[in-house]
Protein backbone atom coordinates (compact mmCIF):
# COMPACT_ATOMS: atom_id res chain seq x y z
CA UNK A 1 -8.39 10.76 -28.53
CA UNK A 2 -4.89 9.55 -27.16
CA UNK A 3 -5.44 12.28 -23.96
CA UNK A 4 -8.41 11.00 -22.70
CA UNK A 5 -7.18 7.30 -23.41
CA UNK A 6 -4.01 8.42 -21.06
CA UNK A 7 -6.43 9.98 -18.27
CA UNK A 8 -8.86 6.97 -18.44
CA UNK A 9 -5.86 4.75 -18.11
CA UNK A 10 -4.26 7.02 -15.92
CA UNK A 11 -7.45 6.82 -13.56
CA UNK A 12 -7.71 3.23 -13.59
CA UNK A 13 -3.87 3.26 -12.50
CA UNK A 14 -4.91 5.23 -9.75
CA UNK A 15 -7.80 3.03 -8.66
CA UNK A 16 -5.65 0.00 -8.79
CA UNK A 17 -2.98 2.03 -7.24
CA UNK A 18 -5.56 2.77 -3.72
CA UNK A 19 -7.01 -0.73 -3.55
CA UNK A 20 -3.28 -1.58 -3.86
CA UNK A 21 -2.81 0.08 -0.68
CA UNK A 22 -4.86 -2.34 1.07
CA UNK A 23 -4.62 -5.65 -1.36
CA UNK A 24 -0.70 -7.03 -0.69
CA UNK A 25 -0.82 -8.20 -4.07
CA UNK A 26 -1.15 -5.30 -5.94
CA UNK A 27 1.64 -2.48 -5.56
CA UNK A 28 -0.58 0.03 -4.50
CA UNK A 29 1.98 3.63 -4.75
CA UNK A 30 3.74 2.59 -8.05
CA UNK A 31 0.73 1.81 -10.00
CA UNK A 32 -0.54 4.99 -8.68
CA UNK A 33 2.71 6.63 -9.88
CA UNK A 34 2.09 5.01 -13.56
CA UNK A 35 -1.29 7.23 -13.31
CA UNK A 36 0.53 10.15 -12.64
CA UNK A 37 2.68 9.59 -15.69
CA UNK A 38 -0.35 8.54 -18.04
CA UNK A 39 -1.97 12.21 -17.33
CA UNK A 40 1.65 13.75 -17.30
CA UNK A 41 2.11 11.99 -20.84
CA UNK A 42 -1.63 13.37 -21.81
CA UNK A 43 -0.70 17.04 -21.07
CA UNK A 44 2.71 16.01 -23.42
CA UNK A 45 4.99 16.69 -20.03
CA UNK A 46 4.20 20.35 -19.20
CA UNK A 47 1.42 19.99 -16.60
CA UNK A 48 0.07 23.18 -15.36
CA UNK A 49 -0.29 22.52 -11.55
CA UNK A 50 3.32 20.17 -11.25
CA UNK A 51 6.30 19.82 -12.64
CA UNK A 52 9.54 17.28 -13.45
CA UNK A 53 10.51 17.81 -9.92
CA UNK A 54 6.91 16.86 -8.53
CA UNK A 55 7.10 13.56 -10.52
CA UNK A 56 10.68 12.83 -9.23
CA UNK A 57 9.45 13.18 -5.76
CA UNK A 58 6.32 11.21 -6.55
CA UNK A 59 8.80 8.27 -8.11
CA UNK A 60 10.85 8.85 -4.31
CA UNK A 61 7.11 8.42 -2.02
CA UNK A 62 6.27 5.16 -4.32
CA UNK A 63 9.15 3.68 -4.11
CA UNK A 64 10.27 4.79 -0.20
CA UNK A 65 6.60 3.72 0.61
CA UNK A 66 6.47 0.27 -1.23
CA UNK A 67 10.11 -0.54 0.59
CA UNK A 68 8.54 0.53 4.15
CA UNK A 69 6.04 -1.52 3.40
CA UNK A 70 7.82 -4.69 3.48
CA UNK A 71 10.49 -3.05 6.46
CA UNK A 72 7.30 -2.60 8.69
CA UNK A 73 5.88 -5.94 9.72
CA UNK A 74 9.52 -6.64 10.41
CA UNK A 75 10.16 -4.15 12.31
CA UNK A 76 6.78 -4.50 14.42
CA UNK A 77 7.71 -8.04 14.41
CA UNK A 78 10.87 -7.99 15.81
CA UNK A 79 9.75 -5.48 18.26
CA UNK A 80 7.66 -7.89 19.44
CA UNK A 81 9.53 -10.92 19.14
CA UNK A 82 7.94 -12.35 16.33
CA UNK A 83 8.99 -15.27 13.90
CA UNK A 84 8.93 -15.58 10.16
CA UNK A 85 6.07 -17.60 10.72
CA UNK A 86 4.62 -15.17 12.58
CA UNK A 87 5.03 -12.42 9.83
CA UNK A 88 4.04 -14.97 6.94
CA UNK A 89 0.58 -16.19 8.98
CA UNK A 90 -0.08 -12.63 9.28
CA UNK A 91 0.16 -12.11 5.57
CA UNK A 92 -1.55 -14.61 4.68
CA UNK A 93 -4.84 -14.02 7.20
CA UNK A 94 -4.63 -10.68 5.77
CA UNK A 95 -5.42 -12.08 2.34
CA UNK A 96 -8.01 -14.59 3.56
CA UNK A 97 -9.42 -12.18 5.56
CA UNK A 98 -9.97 -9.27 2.39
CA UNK A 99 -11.69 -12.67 0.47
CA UNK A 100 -14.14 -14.04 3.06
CA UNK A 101 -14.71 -11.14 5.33
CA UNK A 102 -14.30 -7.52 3.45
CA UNK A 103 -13.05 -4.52 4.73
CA UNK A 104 -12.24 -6.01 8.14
CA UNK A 105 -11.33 -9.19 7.63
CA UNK A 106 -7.69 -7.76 6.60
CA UNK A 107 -7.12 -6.47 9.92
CA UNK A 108 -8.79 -9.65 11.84
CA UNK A 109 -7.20 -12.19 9.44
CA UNK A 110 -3.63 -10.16 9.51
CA UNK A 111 -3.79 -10.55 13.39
CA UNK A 112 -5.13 -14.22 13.66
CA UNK A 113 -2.40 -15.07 10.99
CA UNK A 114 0.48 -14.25 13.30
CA UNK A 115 -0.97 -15.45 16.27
CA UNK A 116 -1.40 -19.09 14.36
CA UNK A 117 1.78 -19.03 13.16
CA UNK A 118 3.25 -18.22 16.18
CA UNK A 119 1.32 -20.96 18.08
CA UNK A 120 2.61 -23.32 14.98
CA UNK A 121 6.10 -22.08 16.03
CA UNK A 122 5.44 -23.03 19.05
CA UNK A 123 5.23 -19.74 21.21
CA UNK A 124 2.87 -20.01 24.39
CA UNK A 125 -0.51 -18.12 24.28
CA UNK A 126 0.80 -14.69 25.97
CA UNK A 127 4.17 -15.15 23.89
CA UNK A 128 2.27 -15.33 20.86
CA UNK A 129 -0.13 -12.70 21.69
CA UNK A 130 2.19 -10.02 22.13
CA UNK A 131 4.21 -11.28 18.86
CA UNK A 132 1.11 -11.08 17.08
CA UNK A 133 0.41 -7.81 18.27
CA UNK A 134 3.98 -6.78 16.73
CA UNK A 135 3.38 -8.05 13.14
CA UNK A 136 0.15 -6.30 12.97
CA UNK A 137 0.88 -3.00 14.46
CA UNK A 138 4.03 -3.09 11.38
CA UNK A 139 1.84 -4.42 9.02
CA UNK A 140 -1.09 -1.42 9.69
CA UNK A 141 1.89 0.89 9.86
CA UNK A 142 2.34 -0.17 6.14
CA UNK A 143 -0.69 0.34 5.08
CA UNK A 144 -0.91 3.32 6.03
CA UNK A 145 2.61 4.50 4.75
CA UNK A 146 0.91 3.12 1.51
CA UNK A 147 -2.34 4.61 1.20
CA UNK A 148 -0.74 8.14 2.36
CA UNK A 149 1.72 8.01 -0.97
CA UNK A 150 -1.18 6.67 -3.04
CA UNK A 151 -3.05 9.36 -1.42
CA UNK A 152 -0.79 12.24 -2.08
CA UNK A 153 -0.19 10.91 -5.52
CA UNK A 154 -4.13 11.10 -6.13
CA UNK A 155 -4.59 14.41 -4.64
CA UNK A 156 -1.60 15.60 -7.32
CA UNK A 157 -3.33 14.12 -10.26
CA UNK A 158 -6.90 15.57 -9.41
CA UNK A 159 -5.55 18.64 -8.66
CA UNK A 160 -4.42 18.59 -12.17
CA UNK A 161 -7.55 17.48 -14.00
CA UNK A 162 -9.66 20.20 -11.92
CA UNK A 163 -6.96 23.15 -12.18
CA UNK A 164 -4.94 22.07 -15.05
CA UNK A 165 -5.81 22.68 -18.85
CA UNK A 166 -8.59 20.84 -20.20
């Protein structure tokens, strides 16, 4: 009863952990990690296909990834000679964008974001452009840092429920 509890929670952790990936509000690699865990807890720590030093390095990619993906937009941003504003705008379109306009409406919203609030800083059209282009190039780049972790972290727990015991 209390192992399939942990791999039922452990694959809603996992779920929550890929939309994560996309949705800035959720931390997409760490809850992804906490699924790991739940089916490494279910198999009472002695999985057959990984072992303590897998989870270590899964703890490393979760946290490495969820760190990159705040360094990113930065990076992209000042790159590009982007503002705060320009990185917050982007942010936020990104989440307006996921509400009104799903699956693309991140990646419009994210760009439109900066480029308003780098036209609210009070960057020229071409200025603005460009600095937009920066925050959203960093801010893809974390995304995909993100769903690669998540992904790898999946791939590791399915491997386990398909090869492992039963």
């Amino acid at each position: 009863m209390l192992t399939a509890t942990l791999i039922s929670l452990g694959v809603l952790f996992l779920l929550a952990g890929l939309v994560g990936c996309i949705l800035p509000i959720l931390p997409g690699p760490p809850l992804s990690f906490v699924g790991l865990i739940c089916l490494w807890w279910a198999r009472d720590f002695t999985a057959t296909t990984f072992d303590e030093t897998t989870v270590i390095l899964a703890a490393v990619v979760a946290v490495v990834a969820t760190a990159l993906d705040y360094v990113t937009p930065v990076l992209g941003a000042k790159k590009f000679g982007a503002s705060k504003l320009g990185v917050w705008g982007s942010v936020i379109g990104m989440i307006v964008g996921i509400i009104w306009f799903p699956p693309f409406g991140m990646l419009i919203g994210a760009f439109l974001g900066a480029m308003l609030g780098e036209l609210y800083a009070g960057k020229e059209g071409g200025e603005a452009t460009k600095a937009a282009i920066g925050v959203f190039l960093g801010t893809i780049l974390g995304i995909i840092i993100k769903t690669v972790a998540s992904g790898w972290i999946t791939w590791v727990f399915i491997n386990e429920l398909i090869r492992g015991q039963v």
